[in-house]
N, C-alpha and C. Protein backbone atom coordinates (compact mmCIF):
# COMPACT_ATOMS: atom_id res chain seq x y z
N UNK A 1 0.86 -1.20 0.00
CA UNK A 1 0.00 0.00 0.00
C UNK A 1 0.89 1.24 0.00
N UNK A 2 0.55 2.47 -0.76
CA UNK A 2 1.64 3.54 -0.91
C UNK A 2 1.26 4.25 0.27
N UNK A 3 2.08 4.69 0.73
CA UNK A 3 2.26 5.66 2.35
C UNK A 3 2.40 6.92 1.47
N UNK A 4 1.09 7.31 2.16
CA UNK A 4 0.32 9.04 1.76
C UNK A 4 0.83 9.91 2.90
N UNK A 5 1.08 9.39 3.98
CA UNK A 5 2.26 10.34 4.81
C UNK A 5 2.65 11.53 4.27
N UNK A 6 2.80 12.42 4.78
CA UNK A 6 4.00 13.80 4.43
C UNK A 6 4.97 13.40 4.24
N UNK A 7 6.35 13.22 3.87
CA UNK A 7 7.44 12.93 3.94
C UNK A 7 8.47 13.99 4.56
N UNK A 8 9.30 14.09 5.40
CA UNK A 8 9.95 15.04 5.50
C UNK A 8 11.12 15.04 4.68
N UNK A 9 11.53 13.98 3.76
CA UNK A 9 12.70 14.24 3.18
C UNK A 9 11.98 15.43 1.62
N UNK A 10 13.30 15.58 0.95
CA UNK A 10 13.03 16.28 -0.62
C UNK A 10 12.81 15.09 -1.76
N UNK A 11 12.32 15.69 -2.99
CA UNK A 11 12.04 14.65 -3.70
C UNK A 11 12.84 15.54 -4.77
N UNK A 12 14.15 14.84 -5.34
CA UNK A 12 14.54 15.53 -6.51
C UNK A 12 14.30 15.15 -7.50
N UNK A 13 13.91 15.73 -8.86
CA UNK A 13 13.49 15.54 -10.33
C UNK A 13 14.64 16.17 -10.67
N UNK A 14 14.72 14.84 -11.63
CA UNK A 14 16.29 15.40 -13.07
C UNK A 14 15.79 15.17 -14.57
N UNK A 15 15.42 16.39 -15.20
CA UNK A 15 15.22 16.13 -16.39
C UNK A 15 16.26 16.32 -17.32
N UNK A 16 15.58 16.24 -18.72
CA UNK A 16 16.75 16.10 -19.94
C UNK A 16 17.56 17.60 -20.24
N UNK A 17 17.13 18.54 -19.80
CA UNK A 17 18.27 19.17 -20.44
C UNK A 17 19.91 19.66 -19.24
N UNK A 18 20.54 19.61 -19.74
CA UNK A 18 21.75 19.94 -19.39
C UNK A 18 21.86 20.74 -18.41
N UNK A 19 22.81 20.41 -17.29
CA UNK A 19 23.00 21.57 -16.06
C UNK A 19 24.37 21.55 -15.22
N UNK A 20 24.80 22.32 -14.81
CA UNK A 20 26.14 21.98 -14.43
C UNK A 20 26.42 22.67 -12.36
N UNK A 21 25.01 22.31 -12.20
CA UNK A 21 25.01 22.62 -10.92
C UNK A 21 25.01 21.34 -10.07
N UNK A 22 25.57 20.93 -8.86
CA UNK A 22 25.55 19.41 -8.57
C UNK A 22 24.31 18.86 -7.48
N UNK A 23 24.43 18.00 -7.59
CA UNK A 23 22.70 17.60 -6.84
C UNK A 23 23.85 17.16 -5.22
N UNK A 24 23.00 17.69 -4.45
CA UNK A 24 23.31 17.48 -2.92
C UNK A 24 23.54 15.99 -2.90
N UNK A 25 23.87 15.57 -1.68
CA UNK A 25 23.89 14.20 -1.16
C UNK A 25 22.76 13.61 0.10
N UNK A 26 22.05 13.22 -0.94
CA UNK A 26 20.71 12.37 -0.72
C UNK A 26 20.24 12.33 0.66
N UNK A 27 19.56 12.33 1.30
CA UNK A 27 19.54 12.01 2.60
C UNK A 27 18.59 10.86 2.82
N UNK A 28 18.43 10.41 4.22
CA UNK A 28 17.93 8.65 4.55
C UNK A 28 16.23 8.91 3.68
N UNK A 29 15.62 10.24 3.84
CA UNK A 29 14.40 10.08 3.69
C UNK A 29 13.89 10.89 2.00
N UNK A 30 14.71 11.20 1.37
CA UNK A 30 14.77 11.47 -0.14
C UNK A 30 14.43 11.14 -0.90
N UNK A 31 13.77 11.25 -2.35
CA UNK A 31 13.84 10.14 -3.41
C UNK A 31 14.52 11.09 -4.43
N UNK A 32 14.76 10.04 -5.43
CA UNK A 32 15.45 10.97 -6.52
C UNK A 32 14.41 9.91 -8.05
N UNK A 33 14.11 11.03 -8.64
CA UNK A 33 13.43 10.56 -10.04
C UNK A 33 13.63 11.42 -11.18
N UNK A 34 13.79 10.16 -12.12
CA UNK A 34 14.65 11.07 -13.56
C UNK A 34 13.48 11.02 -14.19
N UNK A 35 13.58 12.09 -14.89
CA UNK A 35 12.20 12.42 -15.78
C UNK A 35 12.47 11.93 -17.43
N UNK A 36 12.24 11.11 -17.56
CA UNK A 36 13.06 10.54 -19.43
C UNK A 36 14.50 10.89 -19.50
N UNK A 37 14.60 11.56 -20.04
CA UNK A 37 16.42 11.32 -20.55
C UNK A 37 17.23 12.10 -19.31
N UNK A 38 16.63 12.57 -18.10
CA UNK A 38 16.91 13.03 -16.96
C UNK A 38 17.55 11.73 -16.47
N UNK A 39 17.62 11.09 -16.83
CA UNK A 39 18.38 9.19 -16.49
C UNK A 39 19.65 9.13 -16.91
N UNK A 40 20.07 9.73 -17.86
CA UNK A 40 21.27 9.58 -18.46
C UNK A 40 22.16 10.54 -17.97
N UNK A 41 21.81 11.24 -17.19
CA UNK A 41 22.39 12.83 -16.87
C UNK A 41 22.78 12.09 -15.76
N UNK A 42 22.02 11.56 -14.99
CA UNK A 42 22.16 10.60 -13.61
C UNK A 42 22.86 9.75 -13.73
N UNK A 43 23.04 8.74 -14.53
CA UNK A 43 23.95 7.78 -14.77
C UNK A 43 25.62 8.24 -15.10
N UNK A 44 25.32 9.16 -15.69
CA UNK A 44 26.74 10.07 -16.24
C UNK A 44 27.78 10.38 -14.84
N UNK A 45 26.65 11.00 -13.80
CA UNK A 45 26.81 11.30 -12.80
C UNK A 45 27.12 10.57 -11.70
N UNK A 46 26.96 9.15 -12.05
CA UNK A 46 27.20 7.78 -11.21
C UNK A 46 25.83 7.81 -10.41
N UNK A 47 24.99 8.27 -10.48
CA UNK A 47 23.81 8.23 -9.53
C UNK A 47 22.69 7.17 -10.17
N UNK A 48 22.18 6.41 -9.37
CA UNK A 48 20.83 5.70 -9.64
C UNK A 48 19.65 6.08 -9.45
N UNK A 49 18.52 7.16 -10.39
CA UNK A 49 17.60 7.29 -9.68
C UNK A 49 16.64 5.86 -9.00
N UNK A 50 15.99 5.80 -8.19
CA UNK A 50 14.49 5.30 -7.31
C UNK A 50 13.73 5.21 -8.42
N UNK A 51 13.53 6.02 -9.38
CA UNK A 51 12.25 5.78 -10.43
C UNK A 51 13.21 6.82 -11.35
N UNK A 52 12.51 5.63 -12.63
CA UNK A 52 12.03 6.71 -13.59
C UNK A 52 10.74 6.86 -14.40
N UNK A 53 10.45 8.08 -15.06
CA UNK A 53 9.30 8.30 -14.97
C UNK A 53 9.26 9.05 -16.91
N UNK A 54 8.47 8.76 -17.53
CA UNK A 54 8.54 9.33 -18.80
C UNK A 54 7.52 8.62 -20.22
N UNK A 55 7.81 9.37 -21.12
CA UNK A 55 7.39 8.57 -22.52
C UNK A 55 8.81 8.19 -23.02
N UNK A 56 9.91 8.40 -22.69
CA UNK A 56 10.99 7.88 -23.26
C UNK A 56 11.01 8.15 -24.88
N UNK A 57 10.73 9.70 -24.46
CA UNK A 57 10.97 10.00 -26.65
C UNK A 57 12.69 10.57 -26.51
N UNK A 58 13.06 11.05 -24.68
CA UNK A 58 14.59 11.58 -24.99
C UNK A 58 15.52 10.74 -24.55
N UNK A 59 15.29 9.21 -24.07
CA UNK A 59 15.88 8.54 -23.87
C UNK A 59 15.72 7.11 -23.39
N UNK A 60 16.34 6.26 -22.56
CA UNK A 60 16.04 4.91 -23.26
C UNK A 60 15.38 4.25 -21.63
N UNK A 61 14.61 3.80 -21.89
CA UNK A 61 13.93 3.01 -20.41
C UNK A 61 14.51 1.76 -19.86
N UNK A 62 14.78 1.77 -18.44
CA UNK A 62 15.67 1.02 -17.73
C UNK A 62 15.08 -0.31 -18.70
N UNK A 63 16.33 -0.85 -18.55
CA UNK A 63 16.05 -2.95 -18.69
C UNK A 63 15.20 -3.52 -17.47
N UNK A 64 15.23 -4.32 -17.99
CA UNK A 64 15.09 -5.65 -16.82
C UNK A 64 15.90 -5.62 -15.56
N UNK A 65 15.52 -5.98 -14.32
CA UNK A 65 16.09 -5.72 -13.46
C UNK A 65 17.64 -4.79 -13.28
N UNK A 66 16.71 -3.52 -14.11
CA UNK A 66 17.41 -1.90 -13.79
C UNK A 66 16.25 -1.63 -12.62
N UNK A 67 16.94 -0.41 -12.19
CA UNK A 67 15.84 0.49 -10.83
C UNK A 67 13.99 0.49 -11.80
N UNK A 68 12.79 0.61 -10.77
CA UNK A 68 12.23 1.11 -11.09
C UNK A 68 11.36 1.56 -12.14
N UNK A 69 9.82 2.08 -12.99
CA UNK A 69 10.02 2.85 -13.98
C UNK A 69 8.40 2.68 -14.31
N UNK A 70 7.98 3.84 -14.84
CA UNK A 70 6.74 3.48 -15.45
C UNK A 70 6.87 4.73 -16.56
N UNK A 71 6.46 3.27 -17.33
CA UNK A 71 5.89 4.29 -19.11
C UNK A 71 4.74 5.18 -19.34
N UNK A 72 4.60 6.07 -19.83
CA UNK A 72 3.52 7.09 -20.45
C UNK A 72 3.54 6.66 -21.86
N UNK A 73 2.39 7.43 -22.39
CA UNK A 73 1.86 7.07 -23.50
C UNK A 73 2.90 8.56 -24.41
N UNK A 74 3.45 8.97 -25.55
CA UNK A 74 4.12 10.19 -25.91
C UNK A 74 2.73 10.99 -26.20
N UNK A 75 1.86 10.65 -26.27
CA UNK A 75 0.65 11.50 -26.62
C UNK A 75 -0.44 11.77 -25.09
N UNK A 76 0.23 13.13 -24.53
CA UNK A 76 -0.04 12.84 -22.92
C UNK A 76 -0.61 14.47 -22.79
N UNK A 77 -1.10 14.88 -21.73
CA UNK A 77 -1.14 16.05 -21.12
C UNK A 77 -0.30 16.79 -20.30
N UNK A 78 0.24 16.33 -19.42
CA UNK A 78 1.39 16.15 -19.07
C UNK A 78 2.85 16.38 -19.47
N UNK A 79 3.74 16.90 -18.78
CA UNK A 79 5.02 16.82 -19.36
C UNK A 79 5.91 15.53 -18.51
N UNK A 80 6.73 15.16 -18.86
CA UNK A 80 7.39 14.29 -17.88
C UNK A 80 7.73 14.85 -16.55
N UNK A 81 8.58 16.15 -16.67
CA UNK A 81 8.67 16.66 -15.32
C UNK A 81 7.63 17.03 -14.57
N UNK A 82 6.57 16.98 -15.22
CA UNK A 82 5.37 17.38 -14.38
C UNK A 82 4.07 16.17 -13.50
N UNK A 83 4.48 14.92 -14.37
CA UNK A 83 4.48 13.55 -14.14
C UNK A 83 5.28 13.13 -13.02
N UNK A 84 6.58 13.40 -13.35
CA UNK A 84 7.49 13.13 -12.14
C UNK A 84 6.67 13.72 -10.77
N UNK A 85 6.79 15.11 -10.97
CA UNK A 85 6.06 15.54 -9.21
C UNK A 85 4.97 14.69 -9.36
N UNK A 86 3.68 14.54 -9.93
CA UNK A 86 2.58 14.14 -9.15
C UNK A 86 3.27 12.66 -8.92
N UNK A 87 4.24 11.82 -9.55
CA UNK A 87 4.21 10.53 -8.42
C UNK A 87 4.91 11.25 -7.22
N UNK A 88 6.19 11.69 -6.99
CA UNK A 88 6.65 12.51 -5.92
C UNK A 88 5.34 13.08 -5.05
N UNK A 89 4.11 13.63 -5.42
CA UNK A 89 3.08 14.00 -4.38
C UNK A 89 2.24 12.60 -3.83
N UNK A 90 2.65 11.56 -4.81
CA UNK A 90 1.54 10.21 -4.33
C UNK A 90 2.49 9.17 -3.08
N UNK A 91 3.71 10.01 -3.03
CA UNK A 91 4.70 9.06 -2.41
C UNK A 91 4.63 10.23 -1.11
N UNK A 92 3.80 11.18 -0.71
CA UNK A 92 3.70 12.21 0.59
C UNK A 92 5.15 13.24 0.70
N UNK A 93 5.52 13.32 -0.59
CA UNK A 93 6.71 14.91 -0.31
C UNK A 93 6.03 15.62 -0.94
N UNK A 94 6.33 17.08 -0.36
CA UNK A 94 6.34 18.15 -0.61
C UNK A 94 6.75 19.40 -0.42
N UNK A 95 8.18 18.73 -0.40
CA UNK A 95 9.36 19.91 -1.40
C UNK A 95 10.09 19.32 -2.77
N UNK A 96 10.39 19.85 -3.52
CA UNK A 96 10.48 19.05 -4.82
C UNK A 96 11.47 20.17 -4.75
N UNK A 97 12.75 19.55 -5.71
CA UNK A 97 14.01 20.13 -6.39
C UNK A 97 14.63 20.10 -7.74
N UNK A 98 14.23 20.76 -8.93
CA UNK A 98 13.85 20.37 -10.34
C UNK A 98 15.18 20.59 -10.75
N UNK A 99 16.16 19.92 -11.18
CA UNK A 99 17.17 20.15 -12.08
C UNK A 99 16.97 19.64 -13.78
N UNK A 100 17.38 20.08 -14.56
CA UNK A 100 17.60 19.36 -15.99
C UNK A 100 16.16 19.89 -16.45
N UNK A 101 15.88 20.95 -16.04
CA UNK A 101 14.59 21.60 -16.51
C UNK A 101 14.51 23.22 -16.80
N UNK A 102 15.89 23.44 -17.19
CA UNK A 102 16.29 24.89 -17.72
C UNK A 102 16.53 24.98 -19.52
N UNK A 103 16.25 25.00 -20.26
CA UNK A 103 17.11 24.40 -21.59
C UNK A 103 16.06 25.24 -22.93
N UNK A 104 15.55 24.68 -23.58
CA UNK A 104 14.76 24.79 -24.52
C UNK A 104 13.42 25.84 -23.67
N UNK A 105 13.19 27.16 -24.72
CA UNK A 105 11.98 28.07 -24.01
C UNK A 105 10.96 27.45 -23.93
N UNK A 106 10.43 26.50 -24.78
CA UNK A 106 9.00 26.05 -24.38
C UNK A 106 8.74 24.74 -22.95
N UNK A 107 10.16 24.00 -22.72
CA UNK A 107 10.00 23.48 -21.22
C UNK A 107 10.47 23.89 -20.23
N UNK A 108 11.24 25.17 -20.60
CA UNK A 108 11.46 26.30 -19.54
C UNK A 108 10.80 27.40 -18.79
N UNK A 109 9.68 27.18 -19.89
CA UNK A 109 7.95 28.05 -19.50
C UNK A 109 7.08 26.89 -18.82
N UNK A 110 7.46 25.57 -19.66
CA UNK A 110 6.32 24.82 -18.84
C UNK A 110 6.64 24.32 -17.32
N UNK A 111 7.81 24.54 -17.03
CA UNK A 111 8.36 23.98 -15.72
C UNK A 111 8.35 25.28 -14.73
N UNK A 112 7.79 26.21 -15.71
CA UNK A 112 7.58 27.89 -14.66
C UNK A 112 6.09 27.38 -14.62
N UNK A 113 5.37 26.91 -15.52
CA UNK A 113 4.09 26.64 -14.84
C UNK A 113 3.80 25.61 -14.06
N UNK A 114 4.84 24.66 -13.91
CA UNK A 114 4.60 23.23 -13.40
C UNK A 114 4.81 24.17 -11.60
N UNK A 115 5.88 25.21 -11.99
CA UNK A 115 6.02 25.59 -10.03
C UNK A 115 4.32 25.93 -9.53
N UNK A 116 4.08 27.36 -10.90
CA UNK A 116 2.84 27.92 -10.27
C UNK A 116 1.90 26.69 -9.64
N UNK A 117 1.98 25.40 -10.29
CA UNK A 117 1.11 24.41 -9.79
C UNK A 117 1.15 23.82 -8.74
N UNK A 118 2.20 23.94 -8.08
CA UNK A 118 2.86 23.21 -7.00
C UNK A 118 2.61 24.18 -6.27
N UNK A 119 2.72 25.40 -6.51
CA UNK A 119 2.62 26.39 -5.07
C UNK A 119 1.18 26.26 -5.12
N UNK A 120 0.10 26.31 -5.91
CA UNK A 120 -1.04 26.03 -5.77
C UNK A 120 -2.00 24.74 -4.94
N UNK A 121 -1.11 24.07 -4.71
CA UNK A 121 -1.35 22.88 -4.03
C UNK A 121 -0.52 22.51 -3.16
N UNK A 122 -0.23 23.73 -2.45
CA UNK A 122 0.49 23.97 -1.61
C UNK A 122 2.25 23.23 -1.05
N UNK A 123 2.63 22.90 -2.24
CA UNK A 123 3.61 22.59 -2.39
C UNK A 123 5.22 23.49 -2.55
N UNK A 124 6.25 22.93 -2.42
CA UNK A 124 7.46 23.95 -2.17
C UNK A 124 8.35 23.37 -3.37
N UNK A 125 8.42 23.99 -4.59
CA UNK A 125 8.91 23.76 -5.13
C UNK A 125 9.95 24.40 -5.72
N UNK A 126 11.41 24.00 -6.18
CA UNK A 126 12.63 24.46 -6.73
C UNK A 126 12.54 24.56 -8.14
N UNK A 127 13.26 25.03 -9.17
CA UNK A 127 13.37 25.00 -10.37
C UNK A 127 15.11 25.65 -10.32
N UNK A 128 16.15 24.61 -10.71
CA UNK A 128 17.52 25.26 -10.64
C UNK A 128 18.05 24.41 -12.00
N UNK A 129 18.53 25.55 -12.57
CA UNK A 129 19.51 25.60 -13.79
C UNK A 129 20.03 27.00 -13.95
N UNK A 130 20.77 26.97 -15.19
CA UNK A 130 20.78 28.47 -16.22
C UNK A 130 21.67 29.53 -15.13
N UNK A 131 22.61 28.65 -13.73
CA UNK A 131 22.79 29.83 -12.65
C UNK A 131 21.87 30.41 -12.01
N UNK A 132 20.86 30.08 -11.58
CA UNK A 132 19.45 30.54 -11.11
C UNK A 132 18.68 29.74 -10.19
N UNK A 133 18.11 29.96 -9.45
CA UNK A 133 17.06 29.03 -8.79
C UNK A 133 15.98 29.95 -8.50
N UNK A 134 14.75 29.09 -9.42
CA UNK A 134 13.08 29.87 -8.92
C UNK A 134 12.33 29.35 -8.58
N UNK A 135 11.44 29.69 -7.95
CA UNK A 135 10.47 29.50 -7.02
C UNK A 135 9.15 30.24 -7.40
N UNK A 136 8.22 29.77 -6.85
CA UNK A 136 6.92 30.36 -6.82
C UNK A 136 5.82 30.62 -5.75
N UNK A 137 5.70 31.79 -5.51
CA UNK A 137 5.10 32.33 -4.09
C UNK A 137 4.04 32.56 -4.12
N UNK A 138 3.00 32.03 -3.37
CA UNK A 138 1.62 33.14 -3.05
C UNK A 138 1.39 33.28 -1.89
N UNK A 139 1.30 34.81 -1.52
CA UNK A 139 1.14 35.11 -0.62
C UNK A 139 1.68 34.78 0.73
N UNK A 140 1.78 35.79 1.14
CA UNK A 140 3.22 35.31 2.60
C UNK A 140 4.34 35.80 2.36
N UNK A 141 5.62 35.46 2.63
CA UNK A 141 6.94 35.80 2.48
C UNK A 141 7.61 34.78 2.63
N UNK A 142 9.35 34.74 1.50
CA UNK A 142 9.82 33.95 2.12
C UNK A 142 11.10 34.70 2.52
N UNK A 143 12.46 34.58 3.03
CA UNK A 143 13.49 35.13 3.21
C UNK A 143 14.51 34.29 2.97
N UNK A 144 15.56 34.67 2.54
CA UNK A 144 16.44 33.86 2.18
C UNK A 144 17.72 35.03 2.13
N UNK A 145 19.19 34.62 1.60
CA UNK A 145 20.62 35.17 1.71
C UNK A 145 20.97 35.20 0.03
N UNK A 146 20.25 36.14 -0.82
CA UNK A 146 21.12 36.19 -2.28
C UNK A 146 22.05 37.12 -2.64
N UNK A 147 22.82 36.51 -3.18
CA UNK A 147 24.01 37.56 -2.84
C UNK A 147 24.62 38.13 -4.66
N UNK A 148 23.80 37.72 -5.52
CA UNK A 148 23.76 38.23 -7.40
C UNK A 148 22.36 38.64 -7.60
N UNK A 149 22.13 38.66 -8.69
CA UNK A 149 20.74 39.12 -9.08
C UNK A 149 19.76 38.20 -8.42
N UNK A 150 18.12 39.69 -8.58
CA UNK A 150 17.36 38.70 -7.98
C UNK A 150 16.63 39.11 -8.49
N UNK A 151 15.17 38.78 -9.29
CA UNK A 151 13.97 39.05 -10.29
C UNK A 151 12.86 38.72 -9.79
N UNK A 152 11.57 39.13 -9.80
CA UNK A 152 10.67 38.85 -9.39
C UNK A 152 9.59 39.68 -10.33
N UNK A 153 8.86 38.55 -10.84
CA UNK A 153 7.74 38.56 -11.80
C UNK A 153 6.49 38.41 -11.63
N UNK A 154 5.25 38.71 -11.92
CA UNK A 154 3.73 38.84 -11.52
C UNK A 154 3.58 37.49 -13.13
N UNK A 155 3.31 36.30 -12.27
CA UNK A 155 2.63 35.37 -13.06
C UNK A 155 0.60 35.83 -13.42
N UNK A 156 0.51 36.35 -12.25
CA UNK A 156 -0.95 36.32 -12.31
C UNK A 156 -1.25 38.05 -12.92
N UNK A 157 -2.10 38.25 -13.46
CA UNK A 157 -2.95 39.58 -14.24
C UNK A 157 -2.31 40.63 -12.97
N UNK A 158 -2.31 40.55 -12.05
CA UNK A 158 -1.90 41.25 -10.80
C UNK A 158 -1.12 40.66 -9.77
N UNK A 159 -0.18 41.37 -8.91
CA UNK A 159 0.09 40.70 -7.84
C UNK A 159 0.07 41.88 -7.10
N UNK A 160 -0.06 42.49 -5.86
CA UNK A 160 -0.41 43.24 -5.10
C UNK A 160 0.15 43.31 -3.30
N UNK A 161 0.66 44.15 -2.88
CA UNK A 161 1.23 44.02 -1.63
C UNK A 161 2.59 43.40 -1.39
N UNK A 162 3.17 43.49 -2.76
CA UNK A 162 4.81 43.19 -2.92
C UNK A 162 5.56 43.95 -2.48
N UNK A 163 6.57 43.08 -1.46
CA UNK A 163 7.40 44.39 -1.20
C UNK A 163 8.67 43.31 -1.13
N UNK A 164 9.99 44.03 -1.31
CA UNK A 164 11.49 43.24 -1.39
C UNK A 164 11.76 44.21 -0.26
N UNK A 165 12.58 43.52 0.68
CA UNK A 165 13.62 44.42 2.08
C UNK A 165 14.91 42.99 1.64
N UNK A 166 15.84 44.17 2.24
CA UNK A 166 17.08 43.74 2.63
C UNK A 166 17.81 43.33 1.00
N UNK A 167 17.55 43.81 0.05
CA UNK A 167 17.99 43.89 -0.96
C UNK A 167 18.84 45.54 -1.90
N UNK A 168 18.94 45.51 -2.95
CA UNK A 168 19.78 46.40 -3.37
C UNK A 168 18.65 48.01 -3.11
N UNK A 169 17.56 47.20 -3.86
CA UNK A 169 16.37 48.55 -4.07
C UNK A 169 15.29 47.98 -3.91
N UNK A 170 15.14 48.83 -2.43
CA UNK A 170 13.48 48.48 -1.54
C UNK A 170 12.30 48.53 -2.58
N UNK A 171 11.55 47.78 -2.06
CA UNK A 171 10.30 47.74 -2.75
C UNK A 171 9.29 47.49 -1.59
N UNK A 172 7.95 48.62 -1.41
CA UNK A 172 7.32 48.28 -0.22
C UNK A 172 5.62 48.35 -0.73
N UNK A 173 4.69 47.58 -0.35
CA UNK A 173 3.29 47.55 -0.85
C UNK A 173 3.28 47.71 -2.42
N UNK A 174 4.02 47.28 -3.35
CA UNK A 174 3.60 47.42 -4.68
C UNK A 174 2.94 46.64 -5.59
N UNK A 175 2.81 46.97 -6.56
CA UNK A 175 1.45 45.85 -7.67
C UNK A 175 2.49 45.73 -8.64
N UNK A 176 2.69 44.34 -8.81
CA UNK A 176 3.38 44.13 -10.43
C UNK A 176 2.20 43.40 -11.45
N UNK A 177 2.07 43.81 -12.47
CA UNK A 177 1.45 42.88 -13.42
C UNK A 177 2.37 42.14 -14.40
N UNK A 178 1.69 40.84 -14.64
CA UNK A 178 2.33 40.17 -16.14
C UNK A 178 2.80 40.84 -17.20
N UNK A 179 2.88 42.09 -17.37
CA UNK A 179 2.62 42.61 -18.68
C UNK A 179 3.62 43.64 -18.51
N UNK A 180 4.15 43.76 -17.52
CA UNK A 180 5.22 45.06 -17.25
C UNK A 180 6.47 44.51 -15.91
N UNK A 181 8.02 44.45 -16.45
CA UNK A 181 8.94 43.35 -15.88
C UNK A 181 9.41 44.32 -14.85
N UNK A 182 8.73 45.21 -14.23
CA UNK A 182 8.69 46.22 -12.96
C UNK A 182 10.19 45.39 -12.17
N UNK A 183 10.04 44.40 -11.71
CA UNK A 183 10.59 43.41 -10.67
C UNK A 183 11.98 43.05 -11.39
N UNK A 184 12.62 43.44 -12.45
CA UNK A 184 13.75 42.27 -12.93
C UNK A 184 14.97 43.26 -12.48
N UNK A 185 16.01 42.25 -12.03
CA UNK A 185 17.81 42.80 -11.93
C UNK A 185 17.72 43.79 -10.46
N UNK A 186 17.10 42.85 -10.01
CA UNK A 186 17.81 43.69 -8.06
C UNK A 186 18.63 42.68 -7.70
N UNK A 187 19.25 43.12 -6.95
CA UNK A 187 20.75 42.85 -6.37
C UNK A 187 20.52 42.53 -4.79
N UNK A 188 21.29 41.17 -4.19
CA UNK A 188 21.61 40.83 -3.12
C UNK A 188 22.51 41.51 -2.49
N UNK A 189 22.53 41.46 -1.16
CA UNK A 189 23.38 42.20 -0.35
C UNK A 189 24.23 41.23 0.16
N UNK A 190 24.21 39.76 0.08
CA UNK A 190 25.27 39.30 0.90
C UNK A 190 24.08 38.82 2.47
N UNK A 191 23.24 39.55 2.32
CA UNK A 191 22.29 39.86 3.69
C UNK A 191 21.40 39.14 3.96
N UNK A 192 20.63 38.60 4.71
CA UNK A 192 18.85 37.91 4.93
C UNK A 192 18.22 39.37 4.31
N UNK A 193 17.23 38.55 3.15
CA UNK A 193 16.22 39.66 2.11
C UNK A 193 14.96 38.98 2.61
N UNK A 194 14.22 39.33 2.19
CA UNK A 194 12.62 39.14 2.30
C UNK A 194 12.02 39.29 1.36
N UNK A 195 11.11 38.88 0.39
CA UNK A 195 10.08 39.05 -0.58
C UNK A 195 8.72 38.48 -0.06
N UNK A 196 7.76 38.87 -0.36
CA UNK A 196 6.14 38.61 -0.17
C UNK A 196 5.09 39.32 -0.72
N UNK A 197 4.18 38.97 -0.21
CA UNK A 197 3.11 39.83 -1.22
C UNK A 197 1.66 39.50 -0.47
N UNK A 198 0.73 39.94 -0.78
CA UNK A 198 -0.62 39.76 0.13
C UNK A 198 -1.86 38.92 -1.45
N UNK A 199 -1.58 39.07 -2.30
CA UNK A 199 -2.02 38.40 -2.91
C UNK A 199 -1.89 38.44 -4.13
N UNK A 200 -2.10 37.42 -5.61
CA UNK A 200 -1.54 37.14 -6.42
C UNK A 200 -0.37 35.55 -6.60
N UNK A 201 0.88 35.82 -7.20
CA UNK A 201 1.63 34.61 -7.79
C UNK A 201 2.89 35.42 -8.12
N UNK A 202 4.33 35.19 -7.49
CA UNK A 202 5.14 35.70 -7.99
C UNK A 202 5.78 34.65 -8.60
N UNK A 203 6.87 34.70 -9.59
CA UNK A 203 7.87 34.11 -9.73
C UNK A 203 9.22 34.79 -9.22
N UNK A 204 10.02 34.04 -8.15
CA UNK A 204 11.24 35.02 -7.97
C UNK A 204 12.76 33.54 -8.43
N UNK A 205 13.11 34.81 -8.84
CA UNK A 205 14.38 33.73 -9.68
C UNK A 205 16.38 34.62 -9.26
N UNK A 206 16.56 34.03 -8.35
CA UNK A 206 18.20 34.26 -8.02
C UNK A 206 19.05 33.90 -8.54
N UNK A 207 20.22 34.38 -8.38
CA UNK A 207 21.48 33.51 -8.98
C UNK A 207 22.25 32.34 -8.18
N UNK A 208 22.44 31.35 -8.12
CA UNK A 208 22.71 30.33 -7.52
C UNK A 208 24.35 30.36 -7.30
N UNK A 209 24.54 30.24 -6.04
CA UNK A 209 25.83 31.06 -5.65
C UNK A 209 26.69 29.56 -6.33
């Protein structure tokens, strides 16, 4: 029977495109799942994912007593990396850590929408490539130490009650919309920053030290 539990460990996803940032070292309560050709990146790497997960149009599906694996159909709704989290949500995590999902603009948009989905279902999700790591916020704050650029974008028609502290250039109660990049190229201090907002969807995207 699958244990719907919370998990307290992370669940990392490795998809197919290319990244040269290194994946932490696993801990007892972790899983790690390659999203289609996110397997080969892993293997390269000497790592075994726990599962893999895909239509296997970017790469080749474990053998016979290899780890793990379930097939999709290539004619899906779904993207693989976005497949990957919902088994990652059926296995009770929810923090997810997306590597190999920076590359080509059209799965570099869909893995910006795969976050908005995850923060929507109240999930904590990563997206790191490209020197960057983003995230997706509603409402609340989070704080963190960036110390290069830092961007922050209005996914939704509005976002409202945005404010950045402890960064290069304050920002206090403001509205960003989709349609105007108000939020891009502020600068870390080296310092604990803060971003939040009272309602709406941000995307905030740092440079990964």
């Amino acid at each position: 029977m699958m244990d719907m539990m919370d998990k307290n460990g992370i669940c990392y996803i490795v998809g197919a495109a290319p990244f040269d940032e290194p994946l932490p070292p696993l801990g007892a309560e972790d899983f790690l799942i390659a999203a289609d050709g996110g397997r080969k990146t892993l293997l390269a790497r000497g790592l075994t994912p726990h599962l893999t997960v895909g239509d296997f149009d970017s790469g080749e599906a474990p053998t016979e007593g290899e780890e793990p694996y379930i097939r999709f159909p290539v004619e899906k709704d779904d993207t693989d990396t976005a497949l990957a989290v919902k088994e990652g949500m059926r296995r009770g995590y929810r923090y997810f850590m997306l590597y190999g999902g920076v590359g080509d603009i059209d799965h570099t948009l869909a893995n910006v929408q795969t976050l908005h989905r995850m923060a929507k279902e109240g999930l904590h999700g990563y997206l790191v490539g490209g020197g960057y790591v983003c995230t997706v916020l509603m409402e609340g704050s989070m704080r963190f130490c960036p110390k290069g650029r830092v961007s922050v974008f209005s996914l939704t028609d509005e976002s409202v009650g945005v404010f950045e502290r402890g960064l290069a250039y304050a920002l206090e109660d403001a509205r960003l919309t989709n349609d105007t990049p108000l939020g891009v190229s502020n600068h870390g201090k080296g310092e604990p920053a803060e971003i939040g907002l009272s309602c709406g969807a941000l995307l905030i995207a740092w440079q990964a030290e």
